[in-house]
PDB file of N, CA and C in Angstrom:
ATOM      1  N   UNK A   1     -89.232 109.232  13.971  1.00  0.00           N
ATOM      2  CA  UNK A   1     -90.100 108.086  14.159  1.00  0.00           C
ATOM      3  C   UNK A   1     -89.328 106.990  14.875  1.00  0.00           C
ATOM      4  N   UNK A   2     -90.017 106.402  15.827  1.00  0.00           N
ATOM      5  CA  UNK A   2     -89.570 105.396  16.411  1.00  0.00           C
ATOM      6  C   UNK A   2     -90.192 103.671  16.617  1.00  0.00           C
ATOM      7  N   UNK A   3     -90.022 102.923  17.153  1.00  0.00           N
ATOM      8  CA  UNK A   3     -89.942 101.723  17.169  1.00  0.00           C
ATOM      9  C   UNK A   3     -90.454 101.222  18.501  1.00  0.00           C
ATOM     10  N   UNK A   4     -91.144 100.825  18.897  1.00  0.00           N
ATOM     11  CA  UNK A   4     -91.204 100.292  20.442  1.00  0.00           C
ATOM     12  C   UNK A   4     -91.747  98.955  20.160  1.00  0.00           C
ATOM     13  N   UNK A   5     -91.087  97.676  20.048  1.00  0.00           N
ATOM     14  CA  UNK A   5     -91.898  96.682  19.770  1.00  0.00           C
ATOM     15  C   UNK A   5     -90.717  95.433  21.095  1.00  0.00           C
ATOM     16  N   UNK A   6     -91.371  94.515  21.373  1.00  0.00           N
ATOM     17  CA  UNK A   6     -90.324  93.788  22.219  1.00  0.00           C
ATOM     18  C   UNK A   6     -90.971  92.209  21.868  1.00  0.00           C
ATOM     19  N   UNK A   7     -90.162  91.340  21.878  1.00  0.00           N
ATOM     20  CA  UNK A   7     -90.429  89.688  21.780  1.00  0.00           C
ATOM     21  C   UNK A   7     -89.676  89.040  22.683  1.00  0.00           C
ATOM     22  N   UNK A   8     -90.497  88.408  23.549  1.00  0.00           N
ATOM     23  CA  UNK A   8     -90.182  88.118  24.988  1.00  0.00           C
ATOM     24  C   UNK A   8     -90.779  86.595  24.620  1.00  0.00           C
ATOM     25  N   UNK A   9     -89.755  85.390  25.051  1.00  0.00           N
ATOM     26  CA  UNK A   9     -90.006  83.930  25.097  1.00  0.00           C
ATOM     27  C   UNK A   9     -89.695  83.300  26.621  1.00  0.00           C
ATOM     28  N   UNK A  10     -90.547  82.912  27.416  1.00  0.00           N
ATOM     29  CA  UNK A  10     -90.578  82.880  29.016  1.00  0.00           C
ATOM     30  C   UNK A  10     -91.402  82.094  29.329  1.00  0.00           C
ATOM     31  N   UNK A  11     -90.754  81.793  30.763  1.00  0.00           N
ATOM     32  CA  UNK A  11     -92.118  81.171  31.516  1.00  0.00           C
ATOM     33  C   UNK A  11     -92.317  82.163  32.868  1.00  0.00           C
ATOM     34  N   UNK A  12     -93.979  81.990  32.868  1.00  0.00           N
ATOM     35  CA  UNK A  12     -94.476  82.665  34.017  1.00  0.00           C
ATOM     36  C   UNK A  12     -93.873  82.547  35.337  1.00  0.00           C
ATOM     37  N   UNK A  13     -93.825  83.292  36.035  1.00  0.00           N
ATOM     38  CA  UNK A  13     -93.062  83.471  37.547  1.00  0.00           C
ATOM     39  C   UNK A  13     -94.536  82.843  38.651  1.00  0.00           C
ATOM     40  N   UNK A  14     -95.496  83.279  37.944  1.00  0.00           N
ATOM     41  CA  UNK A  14     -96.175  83.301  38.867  1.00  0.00           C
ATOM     42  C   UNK A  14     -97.992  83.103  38.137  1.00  0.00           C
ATOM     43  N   UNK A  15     -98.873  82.581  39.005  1.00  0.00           N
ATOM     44  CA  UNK A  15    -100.489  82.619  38.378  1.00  0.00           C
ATOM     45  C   UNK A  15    -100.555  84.002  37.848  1.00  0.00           C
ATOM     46  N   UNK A  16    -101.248  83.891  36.967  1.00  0.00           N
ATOM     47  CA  UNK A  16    -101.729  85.127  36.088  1.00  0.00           C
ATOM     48  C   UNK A  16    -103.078  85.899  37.121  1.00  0.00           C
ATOM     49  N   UNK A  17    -103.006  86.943  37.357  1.00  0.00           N
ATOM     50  CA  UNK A  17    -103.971  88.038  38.375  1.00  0.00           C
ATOM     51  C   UNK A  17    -104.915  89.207  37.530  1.00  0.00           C
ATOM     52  N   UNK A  18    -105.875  88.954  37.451  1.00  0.00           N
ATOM     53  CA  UNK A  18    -107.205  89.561  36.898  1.00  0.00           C
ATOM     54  C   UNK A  18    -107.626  90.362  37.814  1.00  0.00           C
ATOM     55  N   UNK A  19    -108.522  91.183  36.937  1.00  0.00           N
ATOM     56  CA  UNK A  19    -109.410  92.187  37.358  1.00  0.00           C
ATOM     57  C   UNK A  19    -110.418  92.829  36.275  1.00  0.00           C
ATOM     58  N   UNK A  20    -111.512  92.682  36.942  1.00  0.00           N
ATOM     59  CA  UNK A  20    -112.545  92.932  35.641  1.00  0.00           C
ATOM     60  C   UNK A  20    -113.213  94.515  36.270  1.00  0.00           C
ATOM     61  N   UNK A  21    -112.590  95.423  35.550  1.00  0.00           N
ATOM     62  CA  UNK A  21    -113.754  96.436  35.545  1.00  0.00           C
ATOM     63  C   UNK A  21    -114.346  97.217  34.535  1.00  0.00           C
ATOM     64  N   UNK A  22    -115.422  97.304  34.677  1.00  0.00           N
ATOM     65  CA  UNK A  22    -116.579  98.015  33.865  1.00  0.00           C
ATOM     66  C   UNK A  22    -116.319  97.336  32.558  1.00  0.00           C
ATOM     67  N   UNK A  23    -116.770  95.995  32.732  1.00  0.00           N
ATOM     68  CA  UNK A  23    -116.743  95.480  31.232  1.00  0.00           C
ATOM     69  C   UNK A  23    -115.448  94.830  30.760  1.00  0.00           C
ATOM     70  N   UNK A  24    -114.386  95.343  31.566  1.00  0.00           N
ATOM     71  CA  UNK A  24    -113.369  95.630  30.481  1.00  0.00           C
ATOM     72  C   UNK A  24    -112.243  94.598  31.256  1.00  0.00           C
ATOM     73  N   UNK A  25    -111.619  93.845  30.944  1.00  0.00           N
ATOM     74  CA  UNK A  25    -110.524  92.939  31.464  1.00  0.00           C
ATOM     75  C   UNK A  25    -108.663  93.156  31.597  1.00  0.00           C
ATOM     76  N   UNK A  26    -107.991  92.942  32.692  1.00  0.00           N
ATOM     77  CA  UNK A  26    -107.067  93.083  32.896  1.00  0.00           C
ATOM     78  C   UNK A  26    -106.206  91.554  33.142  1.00  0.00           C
ATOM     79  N   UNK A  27    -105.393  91.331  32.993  1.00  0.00           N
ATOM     80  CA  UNK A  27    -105.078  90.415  33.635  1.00  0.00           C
ATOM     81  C   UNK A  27    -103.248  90.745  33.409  1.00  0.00           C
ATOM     82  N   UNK A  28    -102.539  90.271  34.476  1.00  0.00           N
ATOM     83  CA  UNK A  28    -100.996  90.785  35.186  1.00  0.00           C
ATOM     84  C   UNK A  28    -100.258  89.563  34.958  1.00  0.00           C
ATOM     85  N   UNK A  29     -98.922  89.584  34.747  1.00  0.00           N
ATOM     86  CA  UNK A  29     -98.048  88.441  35.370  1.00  0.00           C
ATOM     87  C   UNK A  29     -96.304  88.614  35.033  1.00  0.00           C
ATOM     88  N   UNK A  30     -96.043  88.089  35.731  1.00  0.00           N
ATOM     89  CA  UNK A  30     -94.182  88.217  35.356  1.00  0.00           C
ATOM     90  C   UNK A  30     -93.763  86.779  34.641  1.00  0.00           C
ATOM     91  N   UNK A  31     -92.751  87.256  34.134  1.00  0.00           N
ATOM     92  CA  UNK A  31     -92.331  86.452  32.818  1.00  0.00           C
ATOM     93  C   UNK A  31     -90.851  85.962  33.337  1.00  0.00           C
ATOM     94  N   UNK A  32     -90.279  85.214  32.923  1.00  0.00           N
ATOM     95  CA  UNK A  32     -89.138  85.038  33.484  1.00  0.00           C
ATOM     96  C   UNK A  32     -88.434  84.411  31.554  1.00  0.00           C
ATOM     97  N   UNK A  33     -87.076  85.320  31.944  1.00  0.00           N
ATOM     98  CA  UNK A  33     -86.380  84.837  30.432  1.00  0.00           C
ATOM     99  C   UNK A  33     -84.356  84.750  31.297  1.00  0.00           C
ATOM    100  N   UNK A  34     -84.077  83.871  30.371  1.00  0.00           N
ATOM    101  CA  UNK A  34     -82.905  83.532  30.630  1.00  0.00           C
ATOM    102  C   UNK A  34     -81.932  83.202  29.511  1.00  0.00           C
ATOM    103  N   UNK A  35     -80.317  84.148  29.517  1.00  0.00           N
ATOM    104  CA  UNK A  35     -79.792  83.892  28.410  1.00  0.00           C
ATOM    105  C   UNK A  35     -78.491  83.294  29.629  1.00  0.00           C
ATOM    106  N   UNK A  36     -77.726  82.475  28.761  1.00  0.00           N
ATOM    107  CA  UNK A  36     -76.440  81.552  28.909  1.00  0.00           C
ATOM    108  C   UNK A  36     -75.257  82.363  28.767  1.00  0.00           C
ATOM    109  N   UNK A  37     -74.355  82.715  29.339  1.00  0.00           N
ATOM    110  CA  UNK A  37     -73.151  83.165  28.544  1.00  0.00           C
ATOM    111  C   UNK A  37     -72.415  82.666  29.653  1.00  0.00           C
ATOM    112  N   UNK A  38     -70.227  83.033  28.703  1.00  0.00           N
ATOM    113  CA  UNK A  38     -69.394  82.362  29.257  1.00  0.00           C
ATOM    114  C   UNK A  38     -68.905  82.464  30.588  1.00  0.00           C
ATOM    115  N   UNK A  39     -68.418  82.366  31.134  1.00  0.00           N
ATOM    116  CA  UNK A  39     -68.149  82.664  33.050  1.00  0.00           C
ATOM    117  C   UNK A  39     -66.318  82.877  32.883  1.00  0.00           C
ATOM    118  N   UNK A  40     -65.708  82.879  31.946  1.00  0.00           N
ATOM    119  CA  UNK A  40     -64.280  82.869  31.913  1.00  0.00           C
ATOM    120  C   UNK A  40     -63.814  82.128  32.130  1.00  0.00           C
ATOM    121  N   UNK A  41     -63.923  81.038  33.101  1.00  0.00           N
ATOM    122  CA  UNK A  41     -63.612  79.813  32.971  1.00  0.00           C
ATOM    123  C   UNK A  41     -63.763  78.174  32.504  1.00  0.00           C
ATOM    124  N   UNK A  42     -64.354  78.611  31.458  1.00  0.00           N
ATOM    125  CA  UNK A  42     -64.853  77.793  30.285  1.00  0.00           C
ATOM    126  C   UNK A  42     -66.191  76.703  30.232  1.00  0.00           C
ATOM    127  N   UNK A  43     -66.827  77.448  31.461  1.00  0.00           N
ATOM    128  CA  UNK A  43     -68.377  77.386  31.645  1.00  0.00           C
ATOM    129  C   UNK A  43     -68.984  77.965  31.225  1.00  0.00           C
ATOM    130  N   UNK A  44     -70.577  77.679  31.711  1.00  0.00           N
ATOM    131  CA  UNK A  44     -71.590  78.886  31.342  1.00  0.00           C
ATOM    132  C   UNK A  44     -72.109  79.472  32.884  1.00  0.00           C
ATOM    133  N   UNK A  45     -72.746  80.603  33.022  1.00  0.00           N
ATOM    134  CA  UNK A  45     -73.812  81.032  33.571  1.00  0.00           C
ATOM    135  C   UNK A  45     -74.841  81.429  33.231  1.00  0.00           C
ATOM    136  N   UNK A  46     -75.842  81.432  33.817  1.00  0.00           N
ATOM    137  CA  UNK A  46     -77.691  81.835  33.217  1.00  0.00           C
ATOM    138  C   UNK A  46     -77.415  83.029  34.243  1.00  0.00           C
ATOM    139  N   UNK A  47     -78.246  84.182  33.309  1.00  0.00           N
ATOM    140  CA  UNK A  47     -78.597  85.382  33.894  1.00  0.00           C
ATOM    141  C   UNK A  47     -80.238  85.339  33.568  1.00  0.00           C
ATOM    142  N   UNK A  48     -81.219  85.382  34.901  1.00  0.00           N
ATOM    143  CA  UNK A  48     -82.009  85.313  34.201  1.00  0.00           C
ATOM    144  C   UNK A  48     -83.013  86.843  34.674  1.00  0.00           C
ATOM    145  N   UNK A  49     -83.836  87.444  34.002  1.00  0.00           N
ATOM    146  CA  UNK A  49     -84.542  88.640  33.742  1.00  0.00           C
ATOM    147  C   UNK A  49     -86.126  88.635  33.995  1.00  0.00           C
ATOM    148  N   UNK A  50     -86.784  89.707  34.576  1.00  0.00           N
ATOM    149  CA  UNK A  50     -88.023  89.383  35.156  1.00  0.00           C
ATOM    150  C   UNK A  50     -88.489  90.281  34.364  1.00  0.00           C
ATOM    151  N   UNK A  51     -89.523  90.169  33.812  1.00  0.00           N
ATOM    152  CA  UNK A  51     -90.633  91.158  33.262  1.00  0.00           C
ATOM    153  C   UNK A  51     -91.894  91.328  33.570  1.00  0.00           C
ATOM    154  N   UNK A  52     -92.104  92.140  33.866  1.00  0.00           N
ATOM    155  CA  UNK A  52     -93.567  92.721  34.260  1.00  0.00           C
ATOM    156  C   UNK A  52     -95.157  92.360  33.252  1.00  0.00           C
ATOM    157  N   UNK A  53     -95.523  91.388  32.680  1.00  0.00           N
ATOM    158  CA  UNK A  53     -96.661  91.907  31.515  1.00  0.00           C
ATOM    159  C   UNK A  53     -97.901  92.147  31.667  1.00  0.00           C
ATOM    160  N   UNK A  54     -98.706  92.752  30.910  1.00  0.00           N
ATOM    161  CA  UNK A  54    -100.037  93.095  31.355  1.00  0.00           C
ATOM    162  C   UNK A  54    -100.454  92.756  29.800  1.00  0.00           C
ATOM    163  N   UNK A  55    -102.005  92.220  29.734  1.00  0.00           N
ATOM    164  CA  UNK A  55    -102.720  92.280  28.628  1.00  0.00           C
ATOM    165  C   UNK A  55    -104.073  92.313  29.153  1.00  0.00           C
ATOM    166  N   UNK A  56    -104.760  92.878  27.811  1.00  0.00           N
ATOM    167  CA  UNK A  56    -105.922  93.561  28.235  1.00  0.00           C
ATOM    168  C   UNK A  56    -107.434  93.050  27.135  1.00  0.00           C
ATOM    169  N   UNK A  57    -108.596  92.585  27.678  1.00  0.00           N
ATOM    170  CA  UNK A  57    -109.602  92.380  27.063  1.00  0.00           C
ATOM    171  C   UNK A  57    -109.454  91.069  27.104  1.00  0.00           C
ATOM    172  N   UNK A  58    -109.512  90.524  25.564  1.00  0.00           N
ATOM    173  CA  UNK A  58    -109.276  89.440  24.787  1.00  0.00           C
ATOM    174  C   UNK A  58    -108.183  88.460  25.249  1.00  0.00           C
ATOM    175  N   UNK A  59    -107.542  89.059  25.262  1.00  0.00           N
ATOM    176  CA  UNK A  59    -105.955  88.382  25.307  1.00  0.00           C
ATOM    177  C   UNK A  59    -106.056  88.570  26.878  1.00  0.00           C
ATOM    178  N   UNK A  60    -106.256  89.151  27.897  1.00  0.00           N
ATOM    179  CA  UNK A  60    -106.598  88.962  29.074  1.00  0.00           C
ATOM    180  C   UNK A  60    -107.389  87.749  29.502  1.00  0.00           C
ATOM    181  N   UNK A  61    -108.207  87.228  28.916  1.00  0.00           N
ATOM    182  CA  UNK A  61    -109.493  86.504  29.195  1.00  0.00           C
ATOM    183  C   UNK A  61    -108.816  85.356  29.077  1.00  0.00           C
ATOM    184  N   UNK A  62    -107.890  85.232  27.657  1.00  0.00           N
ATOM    185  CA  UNK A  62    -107.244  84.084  27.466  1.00  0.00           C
ATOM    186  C   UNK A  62    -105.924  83.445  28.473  1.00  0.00           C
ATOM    187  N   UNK A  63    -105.478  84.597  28.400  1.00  0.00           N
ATOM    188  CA  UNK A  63    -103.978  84.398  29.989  1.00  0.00           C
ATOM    189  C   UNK A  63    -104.905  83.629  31.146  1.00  0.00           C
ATOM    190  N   UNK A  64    -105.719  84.299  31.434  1.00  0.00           N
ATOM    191  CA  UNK A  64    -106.481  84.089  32.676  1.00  0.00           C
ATOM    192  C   UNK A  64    -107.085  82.523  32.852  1.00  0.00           C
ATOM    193  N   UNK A  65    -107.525  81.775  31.274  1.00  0.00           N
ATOM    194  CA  UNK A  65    -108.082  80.384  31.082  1.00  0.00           C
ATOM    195  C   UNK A  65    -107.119  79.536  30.744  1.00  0.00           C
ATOM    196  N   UNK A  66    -106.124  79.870  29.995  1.00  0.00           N
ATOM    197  CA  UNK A  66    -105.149  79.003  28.969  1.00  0.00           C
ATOM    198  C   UNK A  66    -103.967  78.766  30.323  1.00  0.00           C
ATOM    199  N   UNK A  67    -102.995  79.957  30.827  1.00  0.00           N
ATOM    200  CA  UNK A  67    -102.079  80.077  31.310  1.00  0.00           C
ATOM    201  C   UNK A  67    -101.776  79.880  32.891  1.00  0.00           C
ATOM    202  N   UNK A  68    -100.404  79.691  33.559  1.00  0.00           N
ATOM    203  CA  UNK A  68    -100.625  79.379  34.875  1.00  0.00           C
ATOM    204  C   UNK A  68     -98.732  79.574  35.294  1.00  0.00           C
ATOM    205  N   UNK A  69     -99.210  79.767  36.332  1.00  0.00           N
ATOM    206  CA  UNK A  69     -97.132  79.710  36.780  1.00  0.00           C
ATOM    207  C   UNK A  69     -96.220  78.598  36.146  1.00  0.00           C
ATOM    208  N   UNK A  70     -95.131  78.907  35.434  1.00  0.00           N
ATOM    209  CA  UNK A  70     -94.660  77.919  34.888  1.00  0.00           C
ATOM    210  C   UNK A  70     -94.688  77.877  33.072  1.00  0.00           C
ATOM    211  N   UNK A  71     -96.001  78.435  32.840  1.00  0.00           N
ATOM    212  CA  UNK A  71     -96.299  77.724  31.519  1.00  0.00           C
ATOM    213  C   UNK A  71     -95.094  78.685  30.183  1.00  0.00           C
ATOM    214  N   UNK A  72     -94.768  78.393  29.493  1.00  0.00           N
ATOM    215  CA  UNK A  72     -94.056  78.695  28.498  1.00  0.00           C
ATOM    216  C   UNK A  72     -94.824  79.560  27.572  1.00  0.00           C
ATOM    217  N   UNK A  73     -94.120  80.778  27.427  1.00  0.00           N
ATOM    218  CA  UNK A  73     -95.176  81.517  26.390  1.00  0.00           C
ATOM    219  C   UNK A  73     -94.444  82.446  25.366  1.00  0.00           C
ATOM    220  N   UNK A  74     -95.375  83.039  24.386  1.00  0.00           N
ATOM    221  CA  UNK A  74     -94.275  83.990  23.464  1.00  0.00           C
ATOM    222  C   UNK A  74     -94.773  84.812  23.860  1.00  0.00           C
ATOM    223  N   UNK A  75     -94.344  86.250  23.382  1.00  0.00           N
ATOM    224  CA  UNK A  75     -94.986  87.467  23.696  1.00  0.00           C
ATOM    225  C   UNK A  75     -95.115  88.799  22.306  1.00  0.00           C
ATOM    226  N   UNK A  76     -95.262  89.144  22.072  1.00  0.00           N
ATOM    227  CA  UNK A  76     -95.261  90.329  21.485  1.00  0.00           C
ATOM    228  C   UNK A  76     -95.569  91.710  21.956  1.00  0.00           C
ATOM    229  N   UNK A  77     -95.035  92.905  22.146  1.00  0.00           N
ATOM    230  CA  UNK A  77     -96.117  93.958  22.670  1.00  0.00           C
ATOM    231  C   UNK A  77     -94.902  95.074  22.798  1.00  0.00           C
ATOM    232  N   UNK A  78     -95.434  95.801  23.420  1.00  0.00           N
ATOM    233  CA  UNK A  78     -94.973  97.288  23.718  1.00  0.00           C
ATOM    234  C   UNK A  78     -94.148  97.846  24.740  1.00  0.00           C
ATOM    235  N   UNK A  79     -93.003  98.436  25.329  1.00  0.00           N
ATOM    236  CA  UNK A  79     -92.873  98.860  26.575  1.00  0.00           C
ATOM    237  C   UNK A  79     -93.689 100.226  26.748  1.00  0.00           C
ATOM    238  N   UNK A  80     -94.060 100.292  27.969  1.00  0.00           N
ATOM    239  CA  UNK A  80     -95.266 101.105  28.827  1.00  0.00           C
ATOM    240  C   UNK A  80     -94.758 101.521  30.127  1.00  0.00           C
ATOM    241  N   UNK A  81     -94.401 102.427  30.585  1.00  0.00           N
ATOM    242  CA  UNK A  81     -94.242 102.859  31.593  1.00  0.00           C
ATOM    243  C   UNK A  81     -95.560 103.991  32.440  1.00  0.00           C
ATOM    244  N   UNK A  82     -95.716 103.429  33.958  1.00  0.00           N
ATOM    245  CA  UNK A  82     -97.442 103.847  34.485  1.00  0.00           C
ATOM    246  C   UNK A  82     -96.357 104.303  35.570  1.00  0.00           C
ATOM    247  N   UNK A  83     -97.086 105.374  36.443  1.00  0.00           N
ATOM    248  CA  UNK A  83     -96.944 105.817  37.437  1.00  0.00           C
ATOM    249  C   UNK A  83     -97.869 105.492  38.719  1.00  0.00           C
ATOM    250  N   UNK A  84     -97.616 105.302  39.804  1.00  0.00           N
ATOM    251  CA  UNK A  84     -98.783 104.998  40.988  1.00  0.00           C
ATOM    252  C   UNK A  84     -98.111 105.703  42.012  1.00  0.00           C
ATOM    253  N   UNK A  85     -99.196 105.849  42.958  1.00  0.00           N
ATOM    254  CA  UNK A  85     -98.726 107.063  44.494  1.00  0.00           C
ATOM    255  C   UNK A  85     -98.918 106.058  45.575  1.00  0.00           C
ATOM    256  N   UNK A  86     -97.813 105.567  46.225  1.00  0.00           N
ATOM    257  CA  UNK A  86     -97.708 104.912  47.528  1.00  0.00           C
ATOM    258  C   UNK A  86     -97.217 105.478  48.796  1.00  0.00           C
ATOM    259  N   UNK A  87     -98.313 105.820  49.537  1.00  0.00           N
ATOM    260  CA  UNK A  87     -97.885 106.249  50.666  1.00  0.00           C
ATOM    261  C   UNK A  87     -97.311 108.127  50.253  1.00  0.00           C
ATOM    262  N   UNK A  88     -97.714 108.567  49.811  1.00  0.00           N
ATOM    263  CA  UNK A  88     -97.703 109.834  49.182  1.00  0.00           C
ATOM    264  C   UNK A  88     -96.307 109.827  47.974  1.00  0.00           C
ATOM    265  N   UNK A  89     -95.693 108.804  47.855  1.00  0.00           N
ATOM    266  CA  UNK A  89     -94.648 108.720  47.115  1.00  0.00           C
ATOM    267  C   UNK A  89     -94.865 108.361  45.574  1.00  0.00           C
ATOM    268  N   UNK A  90     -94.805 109.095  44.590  1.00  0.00           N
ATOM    269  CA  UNK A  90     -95.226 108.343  42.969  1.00  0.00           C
ATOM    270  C   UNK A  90     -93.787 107.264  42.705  1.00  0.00           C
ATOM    271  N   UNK A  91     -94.298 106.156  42.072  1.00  0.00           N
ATOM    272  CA  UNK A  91     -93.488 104.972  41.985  1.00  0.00           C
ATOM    273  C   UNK A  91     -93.575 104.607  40.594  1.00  0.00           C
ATOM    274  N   UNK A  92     -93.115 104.403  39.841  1.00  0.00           N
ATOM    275  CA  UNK A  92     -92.986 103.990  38.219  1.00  0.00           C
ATOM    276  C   UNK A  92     -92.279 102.698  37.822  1.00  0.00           C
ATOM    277  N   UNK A  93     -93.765 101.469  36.632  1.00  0.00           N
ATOM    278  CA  UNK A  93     -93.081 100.810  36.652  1.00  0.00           C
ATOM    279  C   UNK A  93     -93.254 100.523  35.202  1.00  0.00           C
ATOM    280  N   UNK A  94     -92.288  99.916  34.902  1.00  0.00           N
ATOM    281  CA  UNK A  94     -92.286  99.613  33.368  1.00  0.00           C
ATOM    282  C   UNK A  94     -92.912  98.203  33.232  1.00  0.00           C
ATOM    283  N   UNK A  95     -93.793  97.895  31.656  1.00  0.00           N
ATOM    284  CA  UNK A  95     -94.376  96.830  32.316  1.00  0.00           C
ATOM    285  C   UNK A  95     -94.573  96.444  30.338  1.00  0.00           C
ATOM    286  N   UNK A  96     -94.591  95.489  30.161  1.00  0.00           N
ATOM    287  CA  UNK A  96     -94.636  94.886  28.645  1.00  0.00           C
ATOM    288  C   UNK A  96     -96.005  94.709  28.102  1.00  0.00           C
ATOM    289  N   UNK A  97     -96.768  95.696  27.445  1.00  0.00           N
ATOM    290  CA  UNK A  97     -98.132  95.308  27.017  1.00  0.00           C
ATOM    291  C   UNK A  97     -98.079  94.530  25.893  1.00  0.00           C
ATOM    292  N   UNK A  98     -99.123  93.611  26.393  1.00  0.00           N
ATOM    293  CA  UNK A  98     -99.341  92.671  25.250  1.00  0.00           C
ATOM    294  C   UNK A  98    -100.300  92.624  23.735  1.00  0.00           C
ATOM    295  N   UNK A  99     -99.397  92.946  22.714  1.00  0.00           N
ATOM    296  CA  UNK A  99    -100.156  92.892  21.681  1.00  0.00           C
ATOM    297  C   UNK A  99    -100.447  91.142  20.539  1.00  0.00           C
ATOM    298  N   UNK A 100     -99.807  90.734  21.149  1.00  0.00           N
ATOM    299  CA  UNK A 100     -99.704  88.932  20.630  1.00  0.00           C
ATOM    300  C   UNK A 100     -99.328  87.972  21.380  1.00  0.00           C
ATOM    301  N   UNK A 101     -99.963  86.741  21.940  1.00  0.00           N
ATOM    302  CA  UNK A 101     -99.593  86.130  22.997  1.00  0.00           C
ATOM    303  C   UNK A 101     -99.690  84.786  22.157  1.00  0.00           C
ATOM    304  N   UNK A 102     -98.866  83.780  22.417  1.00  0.00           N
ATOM    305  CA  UNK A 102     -98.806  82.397  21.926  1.00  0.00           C
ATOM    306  C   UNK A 102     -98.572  81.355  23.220  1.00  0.00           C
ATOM    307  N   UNK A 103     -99.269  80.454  23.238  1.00  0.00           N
ATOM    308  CA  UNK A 103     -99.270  79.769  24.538  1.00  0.00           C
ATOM    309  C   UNK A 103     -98.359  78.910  23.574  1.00  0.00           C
ATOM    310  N   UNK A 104     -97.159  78.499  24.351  1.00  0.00           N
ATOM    311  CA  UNK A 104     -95.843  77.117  23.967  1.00  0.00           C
ATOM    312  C   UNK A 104     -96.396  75.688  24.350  1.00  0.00           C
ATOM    313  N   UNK A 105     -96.706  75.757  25.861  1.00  0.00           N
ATOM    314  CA  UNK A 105     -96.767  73.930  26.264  1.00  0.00           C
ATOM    315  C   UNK A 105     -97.804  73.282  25.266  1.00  0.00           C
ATOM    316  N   UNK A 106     -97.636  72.244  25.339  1.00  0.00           N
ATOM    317  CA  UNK A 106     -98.036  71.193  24.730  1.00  0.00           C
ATOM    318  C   UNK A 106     -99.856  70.883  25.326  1.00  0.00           C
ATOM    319  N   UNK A 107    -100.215  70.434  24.598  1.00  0.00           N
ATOM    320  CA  UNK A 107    -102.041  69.996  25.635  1.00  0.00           C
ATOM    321  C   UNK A 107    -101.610  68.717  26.523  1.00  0.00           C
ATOM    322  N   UNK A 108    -102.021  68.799  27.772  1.00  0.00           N
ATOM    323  CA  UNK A 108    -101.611  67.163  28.345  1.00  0.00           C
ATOM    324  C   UNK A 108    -103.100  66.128  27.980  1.00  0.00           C
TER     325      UNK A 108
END
């Protein structure tokens, strides 16, 4: 038995990208997270990490009204890896499904 769970705290890279078919809601976006560590010379550097997320329905509808490039968010969810054919080539990408989303910023 295994474990696949991930908690991702970020801000969006970019507007959140929808697609509604047959009822059913998608909505896309990259996440951006950044940890600090030492540089050896008694600084820091930021490394920072891009993630792929997707959520679906509900929690789609909400990314799509609530959220925007920039905004600060939590995450909860799954890693998922999909396959697609470009140009006759299959391409695989790993991508963070969302099972809990918490919007961070503040209301202005």
């Amino acid at each position: 038995m295994g474990v696949n769970k991930i908690i991702l705290v970020g801000r969006l890279g970019k507007d959140p990208e929808s697609i509604e078919n047959e009822g059913k809601s998608m909505t896309r976006f990259t996440l951006a997270t950044n940890e600090n560590y030492p540089d050896g010379d008694g600084g820091f550097k930021e490394k920072v990490e891009w993630h792929n997320i997707v959520a679906f329905n509900a929690r789609a509808k909400a990314c799509q009204k609530y959220i925007k490039k920039g905004s600060n968010v939590y995450i909860e969810g799954r890693n998922a890896t999909r396959s697609y054919k470009k140009e006759g080539q299959t391409h695989y990408i790993t991508e963070v499904q969302v099972k809990d989303i918490q919007f961070l910023d503040t209301k202005d």
